[in-house]
PDB file of N, CA and C in Angstrom:
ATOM      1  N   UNK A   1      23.127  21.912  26.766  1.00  0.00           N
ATOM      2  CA  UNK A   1      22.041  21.325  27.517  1.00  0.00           C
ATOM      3  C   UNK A   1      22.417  19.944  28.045  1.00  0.00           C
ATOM      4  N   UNK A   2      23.099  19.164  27.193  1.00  0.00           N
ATOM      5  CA  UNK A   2      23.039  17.474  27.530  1.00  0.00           C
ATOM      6  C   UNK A   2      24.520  18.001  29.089  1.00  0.00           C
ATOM      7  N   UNK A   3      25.570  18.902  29.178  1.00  0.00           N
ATOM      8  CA  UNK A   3      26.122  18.752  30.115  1.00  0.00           C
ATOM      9  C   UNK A   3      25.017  19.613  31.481  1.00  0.00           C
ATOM     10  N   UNK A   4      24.292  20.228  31.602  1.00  0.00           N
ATOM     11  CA  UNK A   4      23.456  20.507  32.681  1.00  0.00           C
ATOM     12  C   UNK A   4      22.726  19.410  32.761  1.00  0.00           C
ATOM     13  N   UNK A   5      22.078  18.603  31.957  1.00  0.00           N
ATOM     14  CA  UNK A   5      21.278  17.920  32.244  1.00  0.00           C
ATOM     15  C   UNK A   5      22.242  16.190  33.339  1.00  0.00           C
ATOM     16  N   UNK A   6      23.703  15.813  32.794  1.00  0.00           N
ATOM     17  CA  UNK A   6      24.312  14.992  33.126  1.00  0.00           C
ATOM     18  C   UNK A   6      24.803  15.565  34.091  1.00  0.00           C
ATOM     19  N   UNK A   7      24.824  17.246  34.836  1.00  0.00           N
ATOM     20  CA  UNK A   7      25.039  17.939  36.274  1.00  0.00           C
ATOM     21  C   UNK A   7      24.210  17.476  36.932  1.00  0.00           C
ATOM     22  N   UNK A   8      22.558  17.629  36.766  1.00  0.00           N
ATOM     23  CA  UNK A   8      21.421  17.354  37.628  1.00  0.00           C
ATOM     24  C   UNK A   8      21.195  16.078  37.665  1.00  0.00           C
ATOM     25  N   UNK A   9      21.674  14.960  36.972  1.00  0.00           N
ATOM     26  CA  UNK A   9      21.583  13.434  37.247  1.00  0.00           C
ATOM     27  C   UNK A   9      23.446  13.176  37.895  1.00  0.00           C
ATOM     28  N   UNK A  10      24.094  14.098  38.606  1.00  0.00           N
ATOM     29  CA  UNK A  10      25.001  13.649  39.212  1.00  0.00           C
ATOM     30  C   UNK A  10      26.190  12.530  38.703  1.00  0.00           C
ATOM     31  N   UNK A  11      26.339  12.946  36.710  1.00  0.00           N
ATOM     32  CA  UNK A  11      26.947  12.364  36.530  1.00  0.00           C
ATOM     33  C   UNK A  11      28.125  13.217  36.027  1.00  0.00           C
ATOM     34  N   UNK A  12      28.950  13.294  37.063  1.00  0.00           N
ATOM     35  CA  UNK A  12      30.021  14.076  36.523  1.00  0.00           C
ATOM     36  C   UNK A  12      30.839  13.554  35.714  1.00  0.00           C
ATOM     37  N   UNK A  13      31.200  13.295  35.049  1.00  0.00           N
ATOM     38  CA  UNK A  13      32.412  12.892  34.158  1.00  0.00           C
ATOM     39  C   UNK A  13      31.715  13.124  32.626  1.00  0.00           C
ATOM     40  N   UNK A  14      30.282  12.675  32.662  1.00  0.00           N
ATOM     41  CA  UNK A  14      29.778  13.057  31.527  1.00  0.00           C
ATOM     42  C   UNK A  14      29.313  14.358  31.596  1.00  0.00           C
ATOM     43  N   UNK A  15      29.525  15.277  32.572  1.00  0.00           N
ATOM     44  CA  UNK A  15      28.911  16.539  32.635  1.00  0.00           C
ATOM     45  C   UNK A  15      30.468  17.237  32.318  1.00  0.00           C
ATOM     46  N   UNK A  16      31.063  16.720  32.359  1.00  0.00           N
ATOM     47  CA  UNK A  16      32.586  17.109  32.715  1.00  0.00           C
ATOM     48  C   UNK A  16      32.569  17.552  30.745  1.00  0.00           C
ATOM     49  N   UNK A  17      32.753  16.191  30.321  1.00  0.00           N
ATOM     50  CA  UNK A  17      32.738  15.567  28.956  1.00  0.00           C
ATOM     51  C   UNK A  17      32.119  17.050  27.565  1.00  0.00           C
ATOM     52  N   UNK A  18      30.966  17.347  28.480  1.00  0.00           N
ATOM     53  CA  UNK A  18      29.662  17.898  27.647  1.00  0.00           C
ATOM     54  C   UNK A  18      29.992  19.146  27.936  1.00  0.00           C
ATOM     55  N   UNK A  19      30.331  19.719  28.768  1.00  0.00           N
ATOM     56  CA  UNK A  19      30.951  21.262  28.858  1.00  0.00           C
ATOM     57  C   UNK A  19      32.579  21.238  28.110  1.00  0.00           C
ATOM     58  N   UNK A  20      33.452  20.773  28.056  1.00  0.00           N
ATOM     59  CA  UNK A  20      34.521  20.944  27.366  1.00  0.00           C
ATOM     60  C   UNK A  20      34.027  21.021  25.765  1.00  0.00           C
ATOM     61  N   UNK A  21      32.799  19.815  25.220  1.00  0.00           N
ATOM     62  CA  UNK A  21      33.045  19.864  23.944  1.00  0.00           C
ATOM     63  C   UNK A  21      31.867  20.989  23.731  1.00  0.00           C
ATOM     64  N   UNK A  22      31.160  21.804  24.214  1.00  0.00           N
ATOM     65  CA  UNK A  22      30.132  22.542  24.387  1.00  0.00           C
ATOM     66  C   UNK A  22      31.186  24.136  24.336  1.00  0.00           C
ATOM     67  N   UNK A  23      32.468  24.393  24.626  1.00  0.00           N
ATOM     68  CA  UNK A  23      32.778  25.269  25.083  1.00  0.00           C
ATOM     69  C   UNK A  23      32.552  26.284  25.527  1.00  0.00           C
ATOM     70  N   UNK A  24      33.466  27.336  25.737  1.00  0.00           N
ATOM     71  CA  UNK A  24      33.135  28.622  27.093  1.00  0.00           C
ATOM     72  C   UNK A  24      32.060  29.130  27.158  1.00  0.00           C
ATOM     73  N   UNK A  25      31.046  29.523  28.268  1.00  0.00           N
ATOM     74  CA  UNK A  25      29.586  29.761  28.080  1.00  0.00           C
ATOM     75  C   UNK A  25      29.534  31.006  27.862  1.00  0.00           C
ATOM     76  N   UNK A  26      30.678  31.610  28.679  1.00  0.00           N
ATOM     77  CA  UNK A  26      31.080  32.842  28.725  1.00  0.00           C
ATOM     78  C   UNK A  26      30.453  33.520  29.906  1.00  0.00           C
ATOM     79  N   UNK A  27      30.729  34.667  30.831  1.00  0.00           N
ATOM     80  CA  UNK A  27      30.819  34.710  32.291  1.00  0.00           C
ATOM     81  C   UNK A  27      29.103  35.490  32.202  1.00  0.00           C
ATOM     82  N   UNK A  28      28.405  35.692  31.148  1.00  0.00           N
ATOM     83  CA  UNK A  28      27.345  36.194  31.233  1.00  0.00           C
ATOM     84  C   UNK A  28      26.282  35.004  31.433  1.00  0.00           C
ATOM     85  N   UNK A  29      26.783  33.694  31.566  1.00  0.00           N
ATOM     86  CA  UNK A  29      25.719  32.494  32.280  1.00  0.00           C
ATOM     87  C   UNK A  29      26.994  31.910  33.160  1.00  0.00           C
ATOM     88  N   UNK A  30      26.436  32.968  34.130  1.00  0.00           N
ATOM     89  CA  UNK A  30      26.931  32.317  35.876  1.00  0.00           C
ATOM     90  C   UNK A  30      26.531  30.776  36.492  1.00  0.00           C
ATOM     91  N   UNK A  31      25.212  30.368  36.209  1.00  0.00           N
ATOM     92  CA  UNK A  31      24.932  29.119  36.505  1.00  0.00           C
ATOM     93  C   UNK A  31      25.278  28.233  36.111  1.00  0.00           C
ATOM     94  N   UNK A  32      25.416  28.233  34.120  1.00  0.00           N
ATOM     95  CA  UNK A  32      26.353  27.165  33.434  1.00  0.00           C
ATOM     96  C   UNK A  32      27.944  26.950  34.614  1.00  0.00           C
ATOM     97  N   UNK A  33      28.405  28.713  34.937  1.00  0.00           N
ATOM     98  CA  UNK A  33      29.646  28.202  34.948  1.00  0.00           C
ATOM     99  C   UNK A  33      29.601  27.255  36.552  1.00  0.00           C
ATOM    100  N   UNK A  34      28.883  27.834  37.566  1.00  0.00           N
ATOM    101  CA  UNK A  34      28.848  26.932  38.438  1.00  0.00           C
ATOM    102  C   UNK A  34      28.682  25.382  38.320  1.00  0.00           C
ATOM    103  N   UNK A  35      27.525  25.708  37.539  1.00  0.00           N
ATOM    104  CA  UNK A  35      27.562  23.839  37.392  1.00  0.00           C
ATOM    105  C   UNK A  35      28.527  23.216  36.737  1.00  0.00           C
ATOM    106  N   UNK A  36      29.472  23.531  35.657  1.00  0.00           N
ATOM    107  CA  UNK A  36      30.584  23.256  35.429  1.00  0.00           C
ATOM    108  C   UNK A  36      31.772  23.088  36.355  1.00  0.00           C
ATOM    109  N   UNK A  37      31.519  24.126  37.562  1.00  0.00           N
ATOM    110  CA  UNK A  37      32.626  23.911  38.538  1.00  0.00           C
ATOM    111  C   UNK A  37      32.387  23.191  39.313  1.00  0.00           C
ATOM    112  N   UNK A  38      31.188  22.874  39.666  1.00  0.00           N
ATOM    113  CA  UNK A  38      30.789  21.812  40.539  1.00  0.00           C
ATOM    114  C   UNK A  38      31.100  20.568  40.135  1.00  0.00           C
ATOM    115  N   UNK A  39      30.797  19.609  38.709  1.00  0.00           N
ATOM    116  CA  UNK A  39      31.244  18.464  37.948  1.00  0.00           C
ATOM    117  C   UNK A  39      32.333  18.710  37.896  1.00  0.00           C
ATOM    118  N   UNK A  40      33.177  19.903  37.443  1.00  0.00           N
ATOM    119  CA  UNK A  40      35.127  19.724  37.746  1.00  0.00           C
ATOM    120  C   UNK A  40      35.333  19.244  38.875  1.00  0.00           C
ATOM    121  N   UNK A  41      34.937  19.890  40.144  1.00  0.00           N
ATOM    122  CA  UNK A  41      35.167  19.191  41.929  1.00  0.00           C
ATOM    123  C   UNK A  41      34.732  18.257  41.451  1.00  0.00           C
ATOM    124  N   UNK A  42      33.351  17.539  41.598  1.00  0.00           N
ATOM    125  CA  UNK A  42      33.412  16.318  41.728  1.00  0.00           C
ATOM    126  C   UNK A  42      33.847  15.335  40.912  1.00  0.00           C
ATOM    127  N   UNK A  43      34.487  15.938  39.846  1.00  0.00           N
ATOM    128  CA  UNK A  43      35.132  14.304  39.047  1.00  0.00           C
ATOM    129  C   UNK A  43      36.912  14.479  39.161  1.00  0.00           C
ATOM    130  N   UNK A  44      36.893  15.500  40.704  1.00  0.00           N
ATOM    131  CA  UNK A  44      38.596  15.654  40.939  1.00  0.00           C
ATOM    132  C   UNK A  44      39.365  16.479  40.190  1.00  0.00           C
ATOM    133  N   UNK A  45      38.846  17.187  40.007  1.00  0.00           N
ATOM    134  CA  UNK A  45      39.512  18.046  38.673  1.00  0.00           C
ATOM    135  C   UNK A  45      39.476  19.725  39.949  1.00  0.00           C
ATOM    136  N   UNK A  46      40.011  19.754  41.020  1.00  0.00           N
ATOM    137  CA  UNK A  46      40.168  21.138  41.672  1.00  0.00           C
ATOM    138  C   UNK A  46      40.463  22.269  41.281  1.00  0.00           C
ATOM    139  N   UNK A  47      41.730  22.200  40.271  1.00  0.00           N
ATOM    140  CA  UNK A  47      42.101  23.381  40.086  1.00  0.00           C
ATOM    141  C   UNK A  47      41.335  24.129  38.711  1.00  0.00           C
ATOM    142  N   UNK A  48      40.940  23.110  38.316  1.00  0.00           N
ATOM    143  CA  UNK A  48      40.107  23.627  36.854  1.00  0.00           C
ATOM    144  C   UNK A  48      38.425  24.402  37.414  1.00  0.00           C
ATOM    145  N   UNK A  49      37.511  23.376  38.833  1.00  0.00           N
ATOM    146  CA  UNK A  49      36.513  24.058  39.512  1.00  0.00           C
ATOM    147  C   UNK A  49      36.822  25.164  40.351  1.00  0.00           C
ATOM    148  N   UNK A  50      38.005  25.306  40.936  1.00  0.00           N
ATOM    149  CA  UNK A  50      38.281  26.804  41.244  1.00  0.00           C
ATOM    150  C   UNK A  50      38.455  27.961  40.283  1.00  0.00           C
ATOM    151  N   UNK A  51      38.850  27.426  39.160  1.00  0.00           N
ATOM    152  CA  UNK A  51      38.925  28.880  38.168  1.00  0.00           C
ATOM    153  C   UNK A  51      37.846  28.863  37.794  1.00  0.00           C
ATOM    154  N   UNK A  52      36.853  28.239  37.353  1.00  0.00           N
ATOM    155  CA  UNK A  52      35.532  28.001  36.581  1.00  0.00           C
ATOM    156  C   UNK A  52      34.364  28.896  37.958  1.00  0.00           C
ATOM    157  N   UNK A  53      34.934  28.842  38.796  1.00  0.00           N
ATOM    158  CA  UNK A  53      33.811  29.196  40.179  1.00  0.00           C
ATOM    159  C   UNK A  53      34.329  30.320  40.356  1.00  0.00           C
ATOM    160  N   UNK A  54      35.370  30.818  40.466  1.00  0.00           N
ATOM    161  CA  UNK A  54      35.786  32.523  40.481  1.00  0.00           C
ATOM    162  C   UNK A  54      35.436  33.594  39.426  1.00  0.00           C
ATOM    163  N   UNK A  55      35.147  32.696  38.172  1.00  0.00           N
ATOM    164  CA  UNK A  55      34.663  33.409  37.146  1.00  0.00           C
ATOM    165  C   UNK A  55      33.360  33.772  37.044  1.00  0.00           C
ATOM    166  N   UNK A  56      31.883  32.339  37.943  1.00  0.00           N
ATOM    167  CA  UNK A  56      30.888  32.703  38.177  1.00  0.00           C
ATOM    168  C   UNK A  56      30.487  33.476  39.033  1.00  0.00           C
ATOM    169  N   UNK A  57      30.849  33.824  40.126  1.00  0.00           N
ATOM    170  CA  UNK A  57      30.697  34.444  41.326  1.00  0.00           C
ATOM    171  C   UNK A  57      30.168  35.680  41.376  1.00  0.00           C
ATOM    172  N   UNK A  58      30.924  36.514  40.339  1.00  0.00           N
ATOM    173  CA  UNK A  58      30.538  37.861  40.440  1.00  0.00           C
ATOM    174  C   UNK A  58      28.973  38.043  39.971  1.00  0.00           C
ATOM    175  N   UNK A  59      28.570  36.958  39.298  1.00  0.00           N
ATOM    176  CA  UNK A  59      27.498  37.001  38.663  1.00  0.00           C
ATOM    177  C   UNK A  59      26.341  36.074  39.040  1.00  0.00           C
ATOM    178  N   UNK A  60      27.152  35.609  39.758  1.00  0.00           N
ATOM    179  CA  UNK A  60      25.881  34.294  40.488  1.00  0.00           C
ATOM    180  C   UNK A  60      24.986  34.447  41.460  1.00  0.00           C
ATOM    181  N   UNK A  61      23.282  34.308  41.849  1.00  0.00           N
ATOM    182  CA  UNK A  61      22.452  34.666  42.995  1.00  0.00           C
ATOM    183  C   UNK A  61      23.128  33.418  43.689  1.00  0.00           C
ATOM    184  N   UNK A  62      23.367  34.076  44.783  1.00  0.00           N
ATOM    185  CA  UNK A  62      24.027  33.252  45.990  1.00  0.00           C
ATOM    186  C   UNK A  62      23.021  32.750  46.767  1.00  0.00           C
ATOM    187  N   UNK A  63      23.137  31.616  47.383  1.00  0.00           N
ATOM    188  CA  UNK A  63      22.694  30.956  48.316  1.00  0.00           C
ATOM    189  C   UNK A  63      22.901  29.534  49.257  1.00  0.00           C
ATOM    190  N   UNK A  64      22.795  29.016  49.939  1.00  0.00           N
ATOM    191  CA  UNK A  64      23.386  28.088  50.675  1.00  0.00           C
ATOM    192  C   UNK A  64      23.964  27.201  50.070  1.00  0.00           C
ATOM    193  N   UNK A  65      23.584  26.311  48.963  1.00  0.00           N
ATOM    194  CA  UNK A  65      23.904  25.519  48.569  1.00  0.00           C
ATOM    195  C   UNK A  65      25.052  26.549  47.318  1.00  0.00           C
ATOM    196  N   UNK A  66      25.293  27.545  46.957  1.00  0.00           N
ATOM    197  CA  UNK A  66      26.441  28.355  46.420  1.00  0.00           C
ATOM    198  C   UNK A  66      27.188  28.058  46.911  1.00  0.00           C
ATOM    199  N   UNK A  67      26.830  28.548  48.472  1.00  0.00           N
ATOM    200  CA  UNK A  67      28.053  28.846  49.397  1.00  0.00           C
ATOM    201  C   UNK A  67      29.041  27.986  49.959  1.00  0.00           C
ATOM    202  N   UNK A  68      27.864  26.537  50.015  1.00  0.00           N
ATOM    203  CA  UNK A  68      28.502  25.465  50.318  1.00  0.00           C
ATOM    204  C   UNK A  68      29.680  24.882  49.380  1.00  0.00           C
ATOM    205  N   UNK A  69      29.485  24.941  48.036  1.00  0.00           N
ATOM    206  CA  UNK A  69      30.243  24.260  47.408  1.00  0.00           C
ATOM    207  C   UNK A  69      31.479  25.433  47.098  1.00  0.00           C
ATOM    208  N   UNK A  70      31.425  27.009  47.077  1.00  0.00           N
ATOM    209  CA  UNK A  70      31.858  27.415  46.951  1.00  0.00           C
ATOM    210  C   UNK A  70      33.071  27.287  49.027  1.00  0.00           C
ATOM    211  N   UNK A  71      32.284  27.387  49.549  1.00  0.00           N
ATOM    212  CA  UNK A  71      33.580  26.610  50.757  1.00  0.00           C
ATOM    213  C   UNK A  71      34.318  25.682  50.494  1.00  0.00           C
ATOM    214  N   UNK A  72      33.938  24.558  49.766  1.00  0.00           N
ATOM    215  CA  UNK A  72      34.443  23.583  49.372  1.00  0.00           C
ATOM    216  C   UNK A  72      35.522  23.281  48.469  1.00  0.00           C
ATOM    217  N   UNK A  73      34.798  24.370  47.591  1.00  0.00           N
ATOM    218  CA  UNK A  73      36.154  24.591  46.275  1.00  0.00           C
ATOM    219  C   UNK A  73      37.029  25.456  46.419  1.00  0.00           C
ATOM    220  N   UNK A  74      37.258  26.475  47.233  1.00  0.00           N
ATOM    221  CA  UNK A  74      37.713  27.816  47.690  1.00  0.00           C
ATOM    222  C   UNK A  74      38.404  27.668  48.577  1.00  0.00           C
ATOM    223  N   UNK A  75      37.390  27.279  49.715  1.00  0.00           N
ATOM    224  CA  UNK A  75      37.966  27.121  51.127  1.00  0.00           C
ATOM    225  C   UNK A  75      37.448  28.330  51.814  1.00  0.00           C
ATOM    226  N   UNK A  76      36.288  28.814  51.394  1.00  0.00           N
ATOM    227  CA  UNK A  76      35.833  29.861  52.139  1.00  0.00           C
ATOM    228  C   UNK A  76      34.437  29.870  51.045  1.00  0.00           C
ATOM    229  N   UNK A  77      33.595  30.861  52.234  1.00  0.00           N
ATOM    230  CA  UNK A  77      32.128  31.058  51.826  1.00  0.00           C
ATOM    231  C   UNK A  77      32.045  31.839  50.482  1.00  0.00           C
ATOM    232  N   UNK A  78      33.260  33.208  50.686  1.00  0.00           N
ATOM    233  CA  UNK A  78      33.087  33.929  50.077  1.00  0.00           C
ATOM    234  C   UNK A  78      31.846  35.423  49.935  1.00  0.00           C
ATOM    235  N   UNK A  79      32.094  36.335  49.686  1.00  0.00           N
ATOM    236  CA  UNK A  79      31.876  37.318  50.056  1.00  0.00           C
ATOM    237  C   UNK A  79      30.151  37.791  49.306  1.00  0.00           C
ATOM    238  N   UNK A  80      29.226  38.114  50.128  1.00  0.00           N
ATOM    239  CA  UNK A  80      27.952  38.253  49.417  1.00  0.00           C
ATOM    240  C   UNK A  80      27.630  39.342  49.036  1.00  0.00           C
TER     241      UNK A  80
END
């Protein structure tokens, strides 16, 4: 909880922090893993939010703001 909650106050590094010592959510909470990949991108950590975001995907309700960050981290929208 304390790393979603330091996702939605835009503090990545402590969201970063709180999912490592929280460990794997496991791919059956797609949203944990997004928001985890999202605080990896933004505290520069790319290659760790691209694996963390390929793992949510299959399981994640998509929508603009998905798609966006998933362009971002990917380099593409990705497939709906």
């Amino acid at each position: 909880m304390a790393g979603e909650a330091a996702y939605r106050n835009a503090r990545w590094q402590d969201a970063v922090a709180y999912f490592r010592r929280a460990g794997d959510p496991g791919d059956s909470r797609p949203e944990l893993l997004f928001y985890m990949a999202v605080a990896y991108y933004e505290s520069g950590d790319r290659a760790s939010a691209a694996t963390v975001l390929r793992r949510s995907l299959p399981n994640l309700k998509r929508s603009e703001f998905v798609d966006s960050y998933t362009k971002k981290i990917l380099g593409t929208a990705g497939s709906r």
